[in-house]
Every structure is written in C-alpha cells, then in structure tokens.
Protein backbone atom coordinates (compact mmCIF):
# COMPACT_ATOMS: atom_id res chain seq x y z
CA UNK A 1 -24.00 3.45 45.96
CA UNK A 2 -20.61 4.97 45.65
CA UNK A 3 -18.88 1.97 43.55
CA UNK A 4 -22.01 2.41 41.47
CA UNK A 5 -21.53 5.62 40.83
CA UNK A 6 -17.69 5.48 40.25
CA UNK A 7 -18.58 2.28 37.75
CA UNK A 8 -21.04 4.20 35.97
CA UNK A 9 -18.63 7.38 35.79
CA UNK A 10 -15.68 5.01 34.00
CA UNK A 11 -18.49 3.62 31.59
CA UNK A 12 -18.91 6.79 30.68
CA UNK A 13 -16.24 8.42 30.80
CA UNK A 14 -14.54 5.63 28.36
CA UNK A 15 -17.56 5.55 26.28
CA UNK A 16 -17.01 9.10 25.61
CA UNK A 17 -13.27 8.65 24.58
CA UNK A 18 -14.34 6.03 22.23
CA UNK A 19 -16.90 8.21 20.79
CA UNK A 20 -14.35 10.91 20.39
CA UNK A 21 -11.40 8.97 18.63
CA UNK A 22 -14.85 7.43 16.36
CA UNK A 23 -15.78 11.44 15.63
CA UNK A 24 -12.00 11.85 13.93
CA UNK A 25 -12.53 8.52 11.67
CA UNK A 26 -16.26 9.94 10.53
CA UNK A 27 -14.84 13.99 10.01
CA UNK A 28 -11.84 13.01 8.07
CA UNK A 29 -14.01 12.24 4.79
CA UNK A 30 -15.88 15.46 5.37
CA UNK A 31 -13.04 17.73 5.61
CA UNK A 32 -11.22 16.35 2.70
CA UNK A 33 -14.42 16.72 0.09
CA UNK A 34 -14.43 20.26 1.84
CA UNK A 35 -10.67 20.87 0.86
CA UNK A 36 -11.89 19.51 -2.39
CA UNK A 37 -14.61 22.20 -2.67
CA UNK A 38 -12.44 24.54 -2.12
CA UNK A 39 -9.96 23.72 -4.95
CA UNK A 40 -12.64 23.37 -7.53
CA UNK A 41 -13.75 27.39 -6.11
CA UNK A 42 -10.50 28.35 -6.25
CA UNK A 43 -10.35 26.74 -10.09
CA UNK A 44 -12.94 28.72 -11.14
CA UNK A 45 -12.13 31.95 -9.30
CA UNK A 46 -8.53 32.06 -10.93
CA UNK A 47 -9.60 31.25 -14.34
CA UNK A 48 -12.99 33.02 -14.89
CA UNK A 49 -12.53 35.72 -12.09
CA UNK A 50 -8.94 35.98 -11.35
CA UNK A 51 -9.52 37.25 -8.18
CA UNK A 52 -6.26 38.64 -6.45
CA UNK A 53 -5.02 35.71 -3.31
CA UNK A 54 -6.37 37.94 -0.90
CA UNK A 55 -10.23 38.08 -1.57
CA UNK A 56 -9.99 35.00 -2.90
CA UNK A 57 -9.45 33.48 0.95
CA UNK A 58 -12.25 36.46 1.73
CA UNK A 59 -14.65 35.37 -0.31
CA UNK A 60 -13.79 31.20 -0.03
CA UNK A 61 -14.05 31.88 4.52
CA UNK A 62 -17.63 32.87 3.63
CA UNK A 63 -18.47 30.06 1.01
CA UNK A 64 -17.14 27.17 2.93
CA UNK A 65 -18.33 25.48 5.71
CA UNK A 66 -16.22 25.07 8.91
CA UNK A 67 -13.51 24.41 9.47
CA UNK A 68 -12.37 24.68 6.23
CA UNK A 69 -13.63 27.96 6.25
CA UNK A 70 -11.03 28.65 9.02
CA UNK A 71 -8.50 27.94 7.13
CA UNK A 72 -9.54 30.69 4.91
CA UNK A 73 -10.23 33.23 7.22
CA UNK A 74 -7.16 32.77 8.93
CA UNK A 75 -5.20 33.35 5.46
CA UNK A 76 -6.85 36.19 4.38
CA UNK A 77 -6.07 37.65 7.91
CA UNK A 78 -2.23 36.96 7.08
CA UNK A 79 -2.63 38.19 3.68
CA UNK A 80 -4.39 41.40 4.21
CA UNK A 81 -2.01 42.13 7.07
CA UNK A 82 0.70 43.27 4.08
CA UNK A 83 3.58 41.91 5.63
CA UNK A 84 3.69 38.32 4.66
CA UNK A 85 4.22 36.66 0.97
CA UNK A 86 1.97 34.22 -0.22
CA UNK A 87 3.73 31.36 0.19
CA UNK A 88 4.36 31.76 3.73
CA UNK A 89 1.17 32.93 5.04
CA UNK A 90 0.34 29.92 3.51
CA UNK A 91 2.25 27.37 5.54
CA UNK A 92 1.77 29.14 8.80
CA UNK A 93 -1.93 29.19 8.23
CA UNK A 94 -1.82 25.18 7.35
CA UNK A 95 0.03 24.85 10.39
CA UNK A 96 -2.48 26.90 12.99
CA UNK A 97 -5.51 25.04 10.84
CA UNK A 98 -3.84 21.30 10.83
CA UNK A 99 -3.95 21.61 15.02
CA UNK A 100 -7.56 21.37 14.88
CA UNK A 101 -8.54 18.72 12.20
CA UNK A 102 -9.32 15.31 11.81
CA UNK A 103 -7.31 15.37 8.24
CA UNK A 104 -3.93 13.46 8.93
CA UNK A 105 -0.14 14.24 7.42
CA UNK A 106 -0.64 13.04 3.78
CA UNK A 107 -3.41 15.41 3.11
CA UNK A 108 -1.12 18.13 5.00
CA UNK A 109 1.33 17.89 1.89
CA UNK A 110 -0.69 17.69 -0.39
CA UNK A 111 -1.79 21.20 0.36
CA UNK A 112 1.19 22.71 1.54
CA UNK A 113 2.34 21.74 -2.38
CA UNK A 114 -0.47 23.06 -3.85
CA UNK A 115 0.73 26.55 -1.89
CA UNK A 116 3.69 26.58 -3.30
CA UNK A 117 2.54 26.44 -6.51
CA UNK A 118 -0.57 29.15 -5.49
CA UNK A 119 0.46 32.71 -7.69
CA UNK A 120 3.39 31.78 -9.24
CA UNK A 121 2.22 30.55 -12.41
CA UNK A 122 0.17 31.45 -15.01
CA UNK A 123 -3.52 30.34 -15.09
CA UNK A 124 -3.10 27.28 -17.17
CA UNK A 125 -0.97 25.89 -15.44
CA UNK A 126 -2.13 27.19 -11.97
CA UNK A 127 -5.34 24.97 -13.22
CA UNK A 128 -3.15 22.16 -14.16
CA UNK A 129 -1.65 22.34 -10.42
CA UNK A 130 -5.50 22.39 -8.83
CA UNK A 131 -6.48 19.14 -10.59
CA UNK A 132 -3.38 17.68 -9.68
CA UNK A 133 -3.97 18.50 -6.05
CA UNK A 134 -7.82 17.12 -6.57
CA UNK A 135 -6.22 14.50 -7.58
CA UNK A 136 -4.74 13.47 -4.50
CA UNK A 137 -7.36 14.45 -2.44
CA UNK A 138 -9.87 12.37 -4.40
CA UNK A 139 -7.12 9.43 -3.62
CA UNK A 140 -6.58 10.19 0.36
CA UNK A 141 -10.86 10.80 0.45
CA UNK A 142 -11.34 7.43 -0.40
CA UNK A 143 -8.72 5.80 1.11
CA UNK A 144 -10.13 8.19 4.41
CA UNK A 145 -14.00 6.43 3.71
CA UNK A 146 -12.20 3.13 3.37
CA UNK A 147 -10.55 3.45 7.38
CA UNK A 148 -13.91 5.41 8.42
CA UNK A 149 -16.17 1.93 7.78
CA UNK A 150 -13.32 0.04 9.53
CA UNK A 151 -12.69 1.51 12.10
CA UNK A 152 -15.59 4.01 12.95
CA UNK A 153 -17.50 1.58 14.96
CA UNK A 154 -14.90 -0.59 16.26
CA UNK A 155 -13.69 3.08 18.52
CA UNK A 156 -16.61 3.34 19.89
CA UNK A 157 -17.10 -0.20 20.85
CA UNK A 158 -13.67 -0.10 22.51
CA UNK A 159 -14.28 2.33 24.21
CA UNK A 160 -17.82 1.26 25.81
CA UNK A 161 -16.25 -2.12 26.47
CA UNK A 162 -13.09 -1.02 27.96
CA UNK A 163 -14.96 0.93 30.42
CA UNK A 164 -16.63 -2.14 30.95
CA UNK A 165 -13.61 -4.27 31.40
CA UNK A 166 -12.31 -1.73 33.82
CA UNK A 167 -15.40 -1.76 36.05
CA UNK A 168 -14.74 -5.74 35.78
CA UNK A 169 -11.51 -5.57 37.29
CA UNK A 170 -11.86 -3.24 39.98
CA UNK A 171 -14.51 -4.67 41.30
C-alpha cells in the first residue's frame, strides 16, 4: 500500500510540474496581447487625453486585467511617491513585474525601450514610438502562439510520463 501510495504521489507530483511549465507556454500569448492593450490605452490617453504619467498608470492598473495591471499599479506607486523620474521608476517596476511573468527577455526590451522613450517627446512622435513598440509585440505574440501549439502539450505529457517512467524504475 505504501509503494502505491509513493507511486501515485510521483505521478502526481510530476504531472503537476508538467502542467506548470505547460501554464507558462499558454500565459505568454495572453500577457503579451495584454501589454498590447495597454499600448494602444496609453496611445489614446497621450494623444486625445494627455493625461500626466502618473494617472495614466492609475487609471491603466484599473483598466487592465492582471498582471498587467500590476505592472501599473506598481508604477504609479513609484511615480506618485515624488522621488523617482520617469524613466527609472520605469525600469525598476519592469524589473519587480518581469519576476512574476510568463513573458520572456525579448518582450522585456521591448518595453524597457518603449520607457525610455515614455515623456520625452512630443505626442507625435510619442505615438510613432507606441506603434513601433506594437510592433514588436505583435511580432514576439505570434512567434509566443507559434511555441504555445508546440510545446503546450508536449510539457504536460512529459511530465505525466516522466512520473511514469520514474515509478517504472523504482519499482
């Protein structure tokens, strides 16, 4: 009864890995057409609005779903603090938000460009500098969907059949 037990827990305990390395494959897509969202907000905010940084990230943590919305949240928070420029409450917010998100490295740069560009220019080209970024996104989104049919299913396989292989070999 015990080796059953212990044969059942490594099934499922490597069943649940796969399904958890198969979870960052299916949220990638999702948080990049988020990030996307959130550009196209931004877009219209700066040119029809022009909304100050600041309750721009207010109003975009309340519009946007998680964890983009995070992001957002946790910007504002540096912003409204007073004691930190744009650009760089922009990085260390990327940082503290990039911890917790399926999005990889490439998609990291694309918006840690973008805030450098964020305030310093005027709104035509500020606009020119949000497509650009959409741009990308659009790219890396795809290219995300593309990995997502590959290898979505194949991680959670693995990890059922690993378990399985393990359970093989010990016993």
């Amino acid at each position: 009864m015990i080796r059953l037990s212990g044969a059942l827990l490594i099934v499922f305990t490597t069943a649940y890995a796969g399904f958890f390395l198969a979870a960052a494959y299916r949220n990638r897509p999702k948080e990049i057409r988020q990030w996307r969202s959130a550009l196209q907000l931004m877009e219209t905010e700066i040119l029809y609005g022009q909304l100050p940084v600041t309750d721009l990230a207010a109003q975009l943590s309340r519009q946007l779903p998680m964890p983009a919305a995070r992001f957002f949240k946790d910007l504002y928070k540096r912003l409204s603090a007073g004691q930190l420029p744009l650009r760089t409450a922009w990085i260390q917010a990327s940082e503290a938000f990039w911890q917790d998100t399926a999005m990889r490295q490439s998609e990291k740069q694309i918006i840690l460009q973008f805030g450098e560009t964020l305030g310093q220019e005027d709104t035509l080209n500020q606009q020119k500098h949000i497509r650009l970024a959409m741009a990308h996104l659009k790219r890396e989104e795809e290219e995300a969907a593309a990995s997502q049919k590959a290898n979505e299913r194949m991680m959670r396989s693995l990890g059922l059949l690993t378990g399985i292989l393990i359970v093989l070999v010990l016993y």
